[in-house]
Protein backbone atom coordinates (compact mmCIF):
# COMPACT_ATOMS: atom_id res chain seq x y z
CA UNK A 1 31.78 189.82 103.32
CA UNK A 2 32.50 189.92 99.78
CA UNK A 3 32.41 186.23 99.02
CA UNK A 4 28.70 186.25 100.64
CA UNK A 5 27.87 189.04 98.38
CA UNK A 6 29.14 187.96 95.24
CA UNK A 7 26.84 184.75 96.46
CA UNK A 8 23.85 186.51 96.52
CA UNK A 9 24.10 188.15 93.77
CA UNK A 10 24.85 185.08 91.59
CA UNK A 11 21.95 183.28 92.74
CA UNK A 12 19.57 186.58 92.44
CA UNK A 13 20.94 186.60 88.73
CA UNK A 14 20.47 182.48 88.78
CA UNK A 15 17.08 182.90 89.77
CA UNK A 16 16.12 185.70 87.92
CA UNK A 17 16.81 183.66 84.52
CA UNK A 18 14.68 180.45 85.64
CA UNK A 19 12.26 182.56 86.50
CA UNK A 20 12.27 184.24 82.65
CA UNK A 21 12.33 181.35 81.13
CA UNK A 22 9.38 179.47 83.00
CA UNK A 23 7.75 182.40 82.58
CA UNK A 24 8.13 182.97 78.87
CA UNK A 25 8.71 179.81 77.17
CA UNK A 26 6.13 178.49 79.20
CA UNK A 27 8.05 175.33 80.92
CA UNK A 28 6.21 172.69 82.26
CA UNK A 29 7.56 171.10 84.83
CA UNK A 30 6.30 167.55 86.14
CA UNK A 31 5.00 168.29 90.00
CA UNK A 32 5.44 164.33 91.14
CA UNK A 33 8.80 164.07 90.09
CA UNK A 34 9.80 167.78 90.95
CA UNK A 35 8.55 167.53 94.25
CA UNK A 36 9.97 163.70 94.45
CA UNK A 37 13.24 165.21 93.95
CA UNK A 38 12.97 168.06 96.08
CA UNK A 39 12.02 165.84 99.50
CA UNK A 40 14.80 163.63 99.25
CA UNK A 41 17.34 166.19 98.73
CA UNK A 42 15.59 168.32 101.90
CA UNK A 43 15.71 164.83 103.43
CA UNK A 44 19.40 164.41 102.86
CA UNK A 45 20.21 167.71 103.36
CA UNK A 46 18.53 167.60 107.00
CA UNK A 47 19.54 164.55 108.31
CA UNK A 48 23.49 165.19 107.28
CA UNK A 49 22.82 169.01 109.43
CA UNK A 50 21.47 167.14 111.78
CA UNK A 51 24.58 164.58 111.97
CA UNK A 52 27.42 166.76 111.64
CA UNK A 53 25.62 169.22 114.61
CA UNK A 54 25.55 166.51 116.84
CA UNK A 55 29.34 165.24 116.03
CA UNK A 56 30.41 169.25 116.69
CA UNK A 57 28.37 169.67 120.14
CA UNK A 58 30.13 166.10 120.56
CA UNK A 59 33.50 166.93 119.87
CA UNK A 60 32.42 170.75 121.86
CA UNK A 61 32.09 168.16 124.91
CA UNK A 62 28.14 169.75 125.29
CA UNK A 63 26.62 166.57 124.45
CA UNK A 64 28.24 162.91 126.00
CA UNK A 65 29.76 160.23 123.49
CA UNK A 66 27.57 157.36 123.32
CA UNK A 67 28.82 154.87 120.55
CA UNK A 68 26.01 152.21 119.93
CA UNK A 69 27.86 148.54 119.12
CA UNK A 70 27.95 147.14 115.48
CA UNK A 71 26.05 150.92 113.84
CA UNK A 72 27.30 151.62 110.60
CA UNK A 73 29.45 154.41 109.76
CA UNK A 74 28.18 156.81 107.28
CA UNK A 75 30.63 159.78 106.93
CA UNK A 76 28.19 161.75 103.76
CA UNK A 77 25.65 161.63 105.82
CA UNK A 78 26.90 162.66 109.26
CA UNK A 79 26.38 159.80 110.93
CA UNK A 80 30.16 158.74 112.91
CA UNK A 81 31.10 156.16 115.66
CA UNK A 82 33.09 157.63 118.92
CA UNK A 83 36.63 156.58 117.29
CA UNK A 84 35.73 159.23 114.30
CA UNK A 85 34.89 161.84 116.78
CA UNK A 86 38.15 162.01 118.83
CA UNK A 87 40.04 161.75 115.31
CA UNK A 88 38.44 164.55 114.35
């Protein structure tokens, strides 16, 4: 519980100093590029979520192993052939 805590309360303390200096120095930040940057982490962040779910409900035995012939392997990203799986 502590570890979650002490979390919290560094990014409250993170966030709290952004905010101070957007706020007083008057920051401008580029939208395009901020937002840009923004989608492709959410992007990367989903799809690897998304990845390593499946591979646990895999490994769980909830959801049947279906490897698909000559896909790529993409470990950062979640995505794993059947072979991967039963290594664990």
């Amino acid at each position: 519980m502590l570890p979650i805590t002490l979390g919290i309360a560094a990014g409250s303390v993170a966030l709290a100093v952004i905010f101070t200096l957007f706020y007083r120095y008057g920051v401008r930040v580029p939208m395009r590029p901020f937002f840009t940057v923004t989608s492709a982490l959410l992007y990367y962040m989903a799809f690897t979520f998304m990845g390593r779910g499946v591979r646990e409900l895999q490994e769980g035995d909830v959801l049947p192993l279906h490897a698909i012939p000559a896909f790529p392997t993409v470990e950062f990203l979640g995505v794993v052939d059947e072979e991967v799986v039963h290594r664990g």
